[in-house]
PDB file of N, CA and C in Angstrom:
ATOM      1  N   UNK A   1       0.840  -1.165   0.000  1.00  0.00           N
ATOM      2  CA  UNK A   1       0.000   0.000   0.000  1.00  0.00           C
ATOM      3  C   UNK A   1       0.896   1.242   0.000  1.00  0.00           C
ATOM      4  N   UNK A   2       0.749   1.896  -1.002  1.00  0.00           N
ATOM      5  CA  UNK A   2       1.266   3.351  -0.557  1.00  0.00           C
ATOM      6  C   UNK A   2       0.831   4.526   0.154  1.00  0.00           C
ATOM      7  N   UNK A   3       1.638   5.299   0.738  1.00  0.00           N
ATOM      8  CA  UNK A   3       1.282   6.540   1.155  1.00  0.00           C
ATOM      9  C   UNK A   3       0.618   7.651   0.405  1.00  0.00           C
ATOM     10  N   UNK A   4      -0.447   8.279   1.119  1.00  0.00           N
ATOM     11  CA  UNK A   4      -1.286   8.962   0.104  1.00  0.00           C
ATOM     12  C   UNK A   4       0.070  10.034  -0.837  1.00  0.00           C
ATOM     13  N   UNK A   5       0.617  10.494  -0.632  1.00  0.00           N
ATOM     14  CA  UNK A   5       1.754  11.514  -1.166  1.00  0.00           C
ATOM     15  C   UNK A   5       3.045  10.623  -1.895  1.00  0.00           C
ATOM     16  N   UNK A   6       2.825   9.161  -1.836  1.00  0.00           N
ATOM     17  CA  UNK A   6       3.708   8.112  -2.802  1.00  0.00           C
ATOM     18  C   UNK A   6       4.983   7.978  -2.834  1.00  0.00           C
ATOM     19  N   UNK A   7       5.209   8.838  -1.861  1.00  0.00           N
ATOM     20  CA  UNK A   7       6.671   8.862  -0.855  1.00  0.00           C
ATOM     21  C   UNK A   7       7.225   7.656   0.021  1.00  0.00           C
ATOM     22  N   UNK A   8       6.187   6.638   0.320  1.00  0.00           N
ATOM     23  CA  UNK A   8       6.351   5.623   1.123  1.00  0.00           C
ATOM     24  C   UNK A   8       5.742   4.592   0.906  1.00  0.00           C
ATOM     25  N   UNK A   9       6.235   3.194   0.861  1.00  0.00           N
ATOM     26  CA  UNK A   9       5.416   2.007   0.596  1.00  0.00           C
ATOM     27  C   UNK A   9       5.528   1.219   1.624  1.00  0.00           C
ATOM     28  N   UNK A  10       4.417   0.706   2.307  1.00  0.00           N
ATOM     29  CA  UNK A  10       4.498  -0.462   3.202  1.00  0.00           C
ATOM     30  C   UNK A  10       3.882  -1.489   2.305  1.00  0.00           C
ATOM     31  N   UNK A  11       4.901  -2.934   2.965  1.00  0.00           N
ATOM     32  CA  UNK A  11       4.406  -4.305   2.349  1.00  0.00           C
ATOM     33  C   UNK A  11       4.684  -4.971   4.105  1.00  0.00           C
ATOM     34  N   UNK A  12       3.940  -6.012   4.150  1.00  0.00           N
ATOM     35  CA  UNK A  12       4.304  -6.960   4.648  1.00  0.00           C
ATOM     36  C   UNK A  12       5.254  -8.358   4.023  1.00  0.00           C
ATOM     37  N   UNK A  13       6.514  -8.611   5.049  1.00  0.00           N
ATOM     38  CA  UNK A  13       7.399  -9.345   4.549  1.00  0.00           C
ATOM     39  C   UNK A  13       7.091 -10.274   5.190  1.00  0.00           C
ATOM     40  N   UNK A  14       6.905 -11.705   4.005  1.00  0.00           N
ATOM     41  CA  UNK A  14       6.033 -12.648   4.118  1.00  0.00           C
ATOM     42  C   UNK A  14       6.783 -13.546   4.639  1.00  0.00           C
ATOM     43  N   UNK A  15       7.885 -13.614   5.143  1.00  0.00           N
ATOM     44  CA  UNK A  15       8.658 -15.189   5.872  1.00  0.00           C
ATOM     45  C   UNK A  15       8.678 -14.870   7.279  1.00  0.00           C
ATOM     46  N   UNK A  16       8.645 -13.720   8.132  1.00  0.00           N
ATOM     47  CA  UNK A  16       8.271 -13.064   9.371  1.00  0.00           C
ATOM     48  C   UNK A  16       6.922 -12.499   9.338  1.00  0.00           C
ATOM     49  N   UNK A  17       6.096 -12.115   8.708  1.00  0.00           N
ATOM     50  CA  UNK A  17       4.615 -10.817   9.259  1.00  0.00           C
ATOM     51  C   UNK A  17       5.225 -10.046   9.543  1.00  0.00           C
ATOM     52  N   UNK A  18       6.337  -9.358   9.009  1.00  0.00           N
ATOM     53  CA  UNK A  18       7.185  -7.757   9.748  1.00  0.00           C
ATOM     54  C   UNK A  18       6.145  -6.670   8.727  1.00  0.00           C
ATOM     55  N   UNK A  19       5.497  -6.169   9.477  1.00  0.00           N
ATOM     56  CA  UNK A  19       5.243  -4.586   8.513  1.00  0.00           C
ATOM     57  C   UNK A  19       6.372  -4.101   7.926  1.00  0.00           C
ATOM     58  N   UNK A  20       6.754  -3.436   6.919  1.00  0.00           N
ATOM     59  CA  UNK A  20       7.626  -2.340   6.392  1.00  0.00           C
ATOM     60  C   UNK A  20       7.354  -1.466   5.965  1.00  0.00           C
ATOM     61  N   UNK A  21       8.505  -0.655   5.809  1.00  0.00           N
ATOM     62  CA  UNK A  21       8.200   0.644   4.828  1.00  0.00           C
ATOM     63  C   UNK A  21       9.488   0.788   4.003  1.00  0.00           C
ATOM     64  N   UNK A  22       9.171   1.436   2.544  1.00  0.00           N
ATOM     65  CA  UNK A  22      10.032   1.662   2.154  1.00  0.00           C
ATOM     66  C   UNK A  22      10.206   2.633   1.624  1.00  0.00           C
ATOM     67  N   UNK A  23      10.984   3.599   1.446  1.00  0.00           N
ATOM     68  CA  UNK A  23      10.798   5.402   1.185  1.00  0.00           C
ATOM     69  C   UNK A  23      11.139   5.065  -0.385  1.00  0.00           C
ATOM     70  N   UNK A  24       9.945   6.006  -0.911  1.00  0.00           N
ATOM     71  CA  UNK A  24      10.217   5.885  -2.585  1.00  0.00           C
ATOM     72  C   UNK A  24      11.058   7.214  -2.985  1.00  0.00           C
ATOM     73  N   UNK A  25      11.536   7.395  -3.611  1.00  0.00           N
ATOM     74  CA  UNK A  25      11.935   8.956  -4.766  1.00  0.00           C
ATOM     75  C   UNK A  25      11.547   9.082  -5.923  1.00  0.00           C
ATOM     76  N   UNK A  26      12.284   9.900  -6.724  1.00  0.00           N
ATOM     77  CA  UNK A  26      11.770  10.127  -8.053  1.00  0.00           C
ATOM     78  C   UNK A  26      13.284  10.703  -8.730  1.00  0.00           C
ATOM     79  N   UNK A  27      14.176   9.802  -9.466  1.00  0.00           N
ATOM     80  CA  UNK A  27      15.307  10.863 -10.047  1.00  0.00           C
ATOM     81  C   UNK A  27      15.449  10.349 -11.840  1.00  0.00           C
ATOM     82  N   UNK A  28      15.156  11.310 -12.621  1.00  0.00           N
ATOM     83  CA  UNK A  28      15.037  11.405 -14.011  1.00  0.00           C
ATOM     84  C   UNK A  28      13.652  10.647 -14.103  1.00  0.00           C
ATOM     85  N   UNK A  29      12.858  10.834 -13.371  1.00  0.00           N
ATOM     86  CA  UNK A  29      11.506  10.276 -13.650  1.00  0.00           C
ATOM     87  C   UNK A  29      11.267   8.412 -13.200  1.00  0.00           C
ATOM     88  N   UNK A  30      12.319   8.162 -12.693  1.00  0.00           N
ATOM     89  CA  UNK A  30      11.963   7.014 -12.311  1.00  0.00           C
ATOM     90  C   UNK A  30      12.230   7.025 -10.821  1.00  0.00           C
ATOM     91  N   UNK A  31      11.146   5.815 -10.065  1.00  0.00           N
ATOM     92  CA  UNK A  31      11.381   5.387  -9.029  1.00  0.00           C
ATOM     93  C   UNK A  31      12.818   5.432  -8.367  1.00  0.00           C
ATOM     94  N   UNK A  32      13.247   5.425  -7.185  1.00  0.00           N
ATOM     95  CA  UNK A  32      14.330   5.345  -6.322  1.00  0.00           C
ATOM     96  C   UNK A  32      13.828   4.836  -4.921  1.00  0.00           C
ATOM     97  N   UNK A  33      14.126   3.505  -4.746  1.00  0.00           N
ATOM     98  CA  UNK A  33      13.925   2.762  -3.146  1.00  0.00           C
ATOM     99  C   UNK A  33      14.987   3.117  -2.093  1.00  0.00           C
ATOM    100  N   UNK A  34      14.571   3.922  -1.532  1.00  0.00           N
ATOM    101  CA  UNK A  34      15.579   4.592  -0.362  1.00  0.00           C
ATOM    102  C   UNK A  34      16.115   3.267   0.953  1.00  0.00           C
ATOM    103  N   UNK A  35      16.094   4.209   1.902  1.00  0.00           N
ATOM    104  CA  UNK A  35      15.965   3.150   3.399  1.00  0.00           C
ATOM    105  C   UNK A  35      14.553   2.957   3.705  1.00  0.00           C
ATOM    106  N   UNK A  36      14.741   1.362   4.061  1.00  0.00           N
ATOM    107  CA  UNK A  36      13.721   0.403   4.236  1.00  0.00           C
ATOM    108  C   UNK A  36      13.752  -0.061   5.510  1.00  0.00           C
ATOM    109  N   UNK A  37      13.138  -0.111   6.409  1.00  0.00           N
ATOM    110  CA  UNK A  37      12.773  -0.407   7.544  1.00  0.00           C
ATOM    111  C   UNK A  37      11.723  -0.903   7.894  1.00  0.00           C
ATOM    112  N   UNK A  38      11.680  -1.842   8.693  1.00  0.00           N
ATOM    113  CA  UNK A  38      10.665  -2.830   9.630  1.00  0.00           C
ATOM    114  C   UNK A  38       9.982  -1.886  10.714  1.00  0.00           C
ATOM    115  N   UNK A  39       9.120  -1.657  10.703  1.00  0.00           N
ATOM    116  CA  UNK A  39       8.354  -1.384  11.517  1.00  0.00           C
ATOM    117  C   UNK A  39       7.515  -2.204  12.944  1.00  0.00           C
ATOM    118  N   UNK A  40       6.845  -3.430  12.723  1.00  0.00           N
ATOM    119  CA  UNK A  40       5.922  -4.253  13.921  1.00  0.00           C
ATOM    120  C   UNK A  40       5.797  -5.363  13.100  1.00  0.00           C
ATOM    121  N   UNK A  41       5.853  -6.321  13.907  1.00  0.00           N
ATOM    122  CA  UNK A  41       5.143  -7.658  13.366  1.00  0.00           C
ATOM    123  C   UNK A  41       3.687  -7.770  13.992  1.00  0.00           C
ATOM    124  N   UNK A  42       3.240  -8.331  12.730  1.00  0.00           N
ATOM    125  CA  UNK A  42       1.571  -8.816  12.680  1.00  0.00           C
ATOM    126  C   UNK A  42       1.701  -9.981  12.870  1.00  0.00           C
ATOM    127  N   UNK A  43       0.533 -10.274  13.462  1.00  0.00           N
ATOM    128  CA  UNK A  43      -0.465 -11.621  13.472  1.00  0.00           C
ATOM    129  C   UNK A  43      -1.523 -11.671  12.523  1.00  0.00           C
ATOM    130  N   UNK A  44      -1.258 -11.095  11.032  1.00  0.00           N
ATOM    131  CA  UNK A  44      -2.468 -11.466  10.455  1.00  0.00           C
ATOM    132  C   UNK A  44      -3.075 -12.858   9.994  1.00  0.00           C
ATOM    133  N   UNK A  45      -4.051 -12.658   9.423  1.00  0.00           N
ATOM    134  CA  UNK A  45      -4.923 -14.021   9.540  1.00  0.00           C
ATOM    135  C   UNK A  45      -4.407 -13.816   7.531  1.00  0.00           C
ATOM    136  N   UNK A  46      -3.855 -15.216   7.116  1.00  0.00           N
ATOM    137  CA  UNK A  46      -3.844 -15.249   5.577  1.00  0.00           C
ATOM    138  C   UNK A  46      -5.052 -14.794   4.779  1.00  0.00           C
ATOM    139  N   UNK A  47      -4.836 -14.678   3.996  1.00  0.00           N
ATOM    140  CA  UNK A  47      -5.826 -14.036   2.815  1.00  0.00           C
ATOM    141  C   UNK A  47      -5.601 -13.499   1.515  1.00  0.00           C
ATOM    142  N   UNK A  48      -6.808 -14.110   0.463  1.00  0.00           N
ATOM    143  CA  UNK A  48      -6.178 -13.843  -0.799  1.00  0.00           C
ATOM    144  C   UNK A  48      -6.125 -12.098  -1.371  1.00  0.00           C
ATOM    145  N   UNK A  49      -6.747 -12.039  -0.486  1.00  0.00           N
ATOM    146  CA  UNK A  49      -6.937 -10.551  -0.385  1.00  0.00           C
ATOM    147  C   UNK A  49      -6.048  -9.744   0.292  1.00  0.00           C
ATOM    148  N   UNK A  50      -5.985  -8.434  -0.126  1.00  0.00           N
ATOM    149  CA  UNK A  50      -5.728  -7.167   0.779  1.00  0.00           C
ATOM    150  C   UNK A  50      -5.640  -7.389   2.614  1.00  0.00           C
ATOM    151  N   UNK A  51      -4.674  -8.037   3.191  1.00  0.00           N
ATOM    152  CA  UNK A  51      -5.291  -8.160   4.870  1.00  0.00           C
ATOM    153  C   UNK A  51      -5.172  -6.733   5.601  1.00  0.00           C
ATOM    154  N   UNK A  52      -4.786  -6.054   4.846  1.00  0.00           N
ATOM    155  CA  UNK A  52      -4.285  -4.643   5.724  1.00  0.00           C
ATOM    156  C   UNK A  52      -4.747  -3.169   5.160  1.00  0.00           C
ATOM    157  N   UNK A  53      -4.556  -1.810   5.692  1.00  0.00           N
ATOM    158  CA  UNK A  53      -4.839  -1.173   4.835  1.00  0.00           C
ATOM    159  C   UNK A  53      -3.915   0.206   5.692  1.00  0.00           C
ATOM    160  N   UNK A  54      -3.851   1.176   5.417  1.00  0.00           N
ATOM    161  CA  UNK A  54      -2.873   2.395   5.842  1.00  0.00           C
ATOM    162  C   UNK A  54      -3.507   3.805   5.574  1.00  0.00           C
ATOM    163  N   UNK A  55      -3.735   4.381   6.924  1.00  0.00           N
ATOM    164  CA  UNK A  55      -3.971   5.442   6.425  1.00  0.00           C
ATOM    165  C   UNK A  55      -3.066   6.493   5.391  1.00  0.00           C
ATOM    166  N   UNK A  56      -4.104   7.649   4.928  1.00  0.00           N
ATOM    167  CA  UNK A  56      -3.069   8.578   4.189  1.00  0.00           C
ATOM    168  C   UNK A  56      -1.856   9.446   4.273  1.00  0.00           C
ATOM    169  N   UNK A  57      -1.353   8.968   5.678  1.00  0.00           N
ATOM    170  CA  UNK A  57      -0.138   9.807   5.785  1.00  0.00           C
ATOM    171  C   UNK A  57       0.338   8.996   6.322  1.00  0.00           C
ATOM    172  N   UNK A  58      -0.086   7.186   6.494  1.00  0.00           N
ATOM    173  CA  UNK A  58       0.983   6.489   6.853  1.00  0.00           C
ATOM    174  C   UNK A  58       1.490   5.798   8.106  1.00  0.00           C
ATOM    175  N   UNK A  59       0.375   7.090   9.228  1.00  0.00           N
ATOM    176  CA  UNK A  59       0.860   6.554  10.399  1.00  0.00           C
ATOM    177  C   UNK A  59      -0.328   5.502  11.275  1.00  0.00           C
ATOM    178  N   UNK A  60      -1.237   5.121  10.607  1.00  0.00           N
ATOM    179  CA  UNK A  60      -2.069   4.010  11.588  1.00  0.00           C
ATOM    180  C   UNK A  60      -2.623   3.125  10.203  1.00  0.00           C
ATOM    181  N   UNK A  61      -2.652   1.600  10.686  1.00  0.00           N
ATOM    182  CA  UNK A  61      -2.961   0.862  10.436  1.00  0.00           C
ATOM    183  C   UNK A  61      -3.808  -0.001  10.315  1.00  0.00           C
ATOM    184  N   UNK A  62      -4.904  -0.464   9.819  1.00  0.00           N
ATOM    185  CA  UNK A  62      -5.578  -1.774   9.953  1.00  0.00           C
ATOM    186  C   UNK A  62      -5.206  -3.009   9.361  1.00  0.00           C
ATOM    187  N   UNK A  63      -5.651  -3.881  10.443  1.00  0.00           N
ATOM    188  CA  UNK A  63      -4.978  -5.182   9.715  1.00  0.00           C
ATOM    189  C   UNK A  63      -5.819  -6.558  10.126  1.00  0.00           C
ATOM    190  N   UNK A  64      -6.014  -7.428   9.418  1.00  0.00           N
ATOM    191  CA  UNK A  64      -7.056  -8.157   9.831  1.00  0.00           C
ATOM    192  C   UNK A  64      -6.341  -9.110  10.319  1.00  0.00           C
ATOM    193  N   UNK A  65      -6.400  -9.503  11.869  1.00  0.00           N
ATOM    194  CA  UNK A  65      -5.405 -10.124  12.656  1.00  0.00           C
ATOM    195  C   UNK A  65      -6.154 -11.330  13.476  1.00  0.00           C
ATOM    196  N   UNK A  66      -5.442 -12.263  13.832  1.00  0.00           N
ATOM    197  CA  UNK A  66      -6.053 -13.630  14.852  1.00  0.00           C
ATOM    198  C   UNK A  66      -5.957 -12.984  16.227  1.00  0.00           C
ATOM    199  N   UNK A  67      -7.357 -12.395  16.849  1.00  0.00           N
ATOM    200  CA  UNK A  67      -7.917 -12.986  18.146  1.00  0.00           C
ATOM    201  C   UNK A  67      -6.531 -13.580  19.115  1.00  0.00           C
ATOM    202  N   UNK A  68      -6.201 -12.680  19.509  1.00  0.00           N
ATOM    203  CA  UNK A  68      -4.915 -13.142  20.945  1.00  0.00           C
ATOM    204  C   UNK A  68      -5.605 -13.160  21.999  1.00  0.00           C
ATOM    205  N   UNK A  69      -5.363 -14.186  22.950  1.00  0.00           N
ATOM    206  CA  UNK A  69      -5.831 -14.179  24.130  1.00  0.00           C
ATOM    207  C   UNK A  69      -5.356 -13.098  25.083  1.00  0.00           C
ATOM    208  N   UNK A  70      -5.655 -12.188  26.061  1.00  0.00           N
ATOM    209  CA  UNK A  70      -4.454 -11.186  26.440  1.00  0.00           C
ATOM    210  C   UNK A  70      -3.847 -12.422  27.916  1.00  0.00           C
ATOM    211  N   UNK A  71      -4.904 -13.042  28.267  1.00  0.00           N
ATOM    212  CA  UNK A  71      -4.878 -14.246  29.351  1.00  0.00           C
ATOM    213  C   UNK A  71      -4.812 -15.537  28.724  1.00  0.00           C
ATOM    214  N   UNK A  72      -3.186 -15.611  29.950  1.00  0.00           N
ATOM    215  CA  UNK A  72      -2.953 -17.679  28.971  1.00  0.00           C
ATOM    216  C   UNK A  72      -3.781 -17.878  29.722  1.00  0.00           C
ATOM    217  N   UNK A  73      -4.142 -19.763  29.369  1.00  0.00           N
ATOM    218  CA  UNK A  73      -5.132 -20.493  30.027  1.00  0.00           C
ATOM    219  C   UNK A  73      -3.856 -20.964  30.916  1.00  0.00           C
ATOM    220  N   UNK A  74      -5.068 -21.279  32.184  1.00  0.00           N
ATOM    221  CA  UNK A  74      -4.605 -21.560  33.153  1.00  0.00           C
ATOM    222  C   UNK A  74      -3.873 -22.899  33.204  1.00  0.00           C
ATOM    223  N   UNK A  75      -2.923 -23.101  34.234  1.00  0.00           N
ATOM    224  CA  UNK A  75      -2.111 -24.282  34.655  1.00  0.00           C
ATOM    225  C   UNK A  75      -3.362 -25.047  35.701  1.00  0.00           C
ATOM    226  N   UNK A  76      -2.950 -26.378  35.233  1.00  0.00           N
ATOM    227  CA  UNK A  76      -3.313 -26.937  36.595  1.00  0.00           C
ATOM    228  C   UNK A  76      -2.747 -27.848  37.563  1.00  0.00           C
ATOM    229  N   UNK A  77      -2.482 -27.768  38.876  1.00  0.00           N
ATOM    230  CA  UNK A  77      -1.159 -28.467  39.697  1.00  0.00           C
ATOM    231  C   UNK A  77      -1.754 -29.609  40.299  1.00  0.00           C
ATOM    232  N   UNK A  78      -1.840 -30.483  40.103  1.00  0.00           N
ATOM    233  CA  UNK A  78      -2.232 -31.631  41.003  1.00  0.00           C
ATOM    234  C   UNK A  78      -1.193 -32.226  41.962  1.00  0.00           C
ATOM    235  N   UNK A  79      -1.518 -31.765  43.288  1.00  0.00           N
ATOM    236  CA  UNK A  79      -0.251 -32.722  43.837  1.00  0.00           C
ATOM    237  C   UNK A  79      -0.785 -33.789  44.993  1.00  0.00           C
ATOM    238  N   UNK A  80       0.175 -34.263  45.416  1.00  0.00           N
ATOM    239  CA  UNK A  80      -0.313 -35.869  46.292  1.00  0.00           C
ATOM    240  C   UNK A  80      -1.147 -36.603  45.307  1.00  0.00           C
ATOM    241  N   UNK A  81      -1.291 -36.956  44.180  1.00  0.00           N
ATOM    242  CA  UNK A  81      -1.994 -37.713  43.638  1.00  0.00           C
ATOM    243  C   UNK A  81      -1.563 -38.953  43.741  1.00  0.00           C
ATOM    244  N   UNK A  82      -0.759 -39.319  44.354  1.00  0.00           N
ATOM    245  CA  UNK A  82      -0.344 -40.831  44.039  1.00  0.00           C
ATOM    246  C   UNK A  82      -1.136 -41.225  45.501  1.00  0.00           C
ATOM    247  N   UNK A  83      -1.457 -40.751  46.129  1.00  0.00           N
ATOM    248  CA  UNK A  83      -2.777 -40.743  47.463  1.00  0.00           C
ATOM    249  C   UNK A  83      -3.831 -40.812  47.029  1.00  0.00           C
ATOM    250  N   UNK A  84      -3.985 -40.303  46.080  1.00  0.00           N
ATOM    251  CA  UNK A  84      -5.675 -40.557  45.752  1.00  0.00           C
ATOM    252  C   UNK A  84      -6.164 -41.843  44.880  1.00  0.00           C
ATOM    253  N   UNK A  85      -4.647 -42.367  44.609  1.00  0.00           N
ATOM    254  CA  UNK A  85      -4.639 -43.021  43.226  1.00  0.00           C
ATOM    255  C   UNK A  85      -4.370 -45.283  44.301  1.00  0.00           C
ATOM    256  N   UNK A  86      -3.778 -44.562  45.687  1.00  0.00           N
ATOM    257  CA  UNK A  86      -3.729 -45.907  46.200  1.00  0.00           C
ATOM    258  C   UNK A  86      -4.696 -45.737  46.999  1.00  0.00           C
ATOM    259  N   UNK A  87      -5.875 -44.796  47.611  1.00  0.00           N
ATOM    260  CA  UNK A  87      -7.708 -45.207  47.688  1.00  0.00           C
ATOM    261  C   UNK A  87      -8.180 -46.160  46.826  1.00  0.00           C
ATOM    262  N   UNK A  88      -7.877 -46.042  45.782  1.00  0.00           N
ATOM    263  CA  UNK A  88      -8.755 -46.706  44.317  1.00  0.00           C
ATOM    264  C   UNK A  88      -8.612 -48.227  44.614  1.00  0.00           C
TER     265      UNK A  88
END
C-alpha cells in the first residue's frame, strides 16, 4: 500500500509478518527505493486478499489479525496424587 503523497510504501514481509516501509523517490523520472525499515510484526490471519490497509499519511494501520488471548489459560497443579490413586 502506498502513502497517500507516494513517498512511502508499506508491504508486509512474508517469511516473518514484519510490517515495512520503504521510502520511494523520483530521479530522471523514475522510481528510487531509499531506506527500508521494519516497523511491527503482525499476526495477520492469511488471505487472498488485501489483509491490511494504511492510512493517508501512513501513520495508523488496519490489519485483519487472529484474536490473541491477552490471558494464557490456566495451569493446573495436582499434587499428592499418588494418594488418591492408592484409595482406588
Amino acid at each position: 500500500m502506498w502513502r497517500h503523497d507516494g513517498k512511502e510504501l508499506f508491504y508486509i514481509e512474508g517469511s516473518n509478518d514484519t510490517m515495512a516501509a520503504a521510502e520511494i523517490s523520483e530521479r530522471k523520472e523514475r522510481p528510487v527505493v531509499g531506506k527500508i525499515h521494519a516497523l511491527f510484526r503482525t499476526h495477520r490471519v492469511p488471505s487472498p486478499s488485501w489483509p491490511y490497509d494504511v492510512s493517508a499519511d501512513g501513520n495508523l494501520f488496519l490489519i485483519n489479525s487472529m484474536l490473541q488471548s491477552a490471558v494464557p489459560d490456566p495451569i493446573t497443579l495436582v499434587v499428592n496424587w499418588d494418594a488418591e490413586l492408592k484409595k482406588r
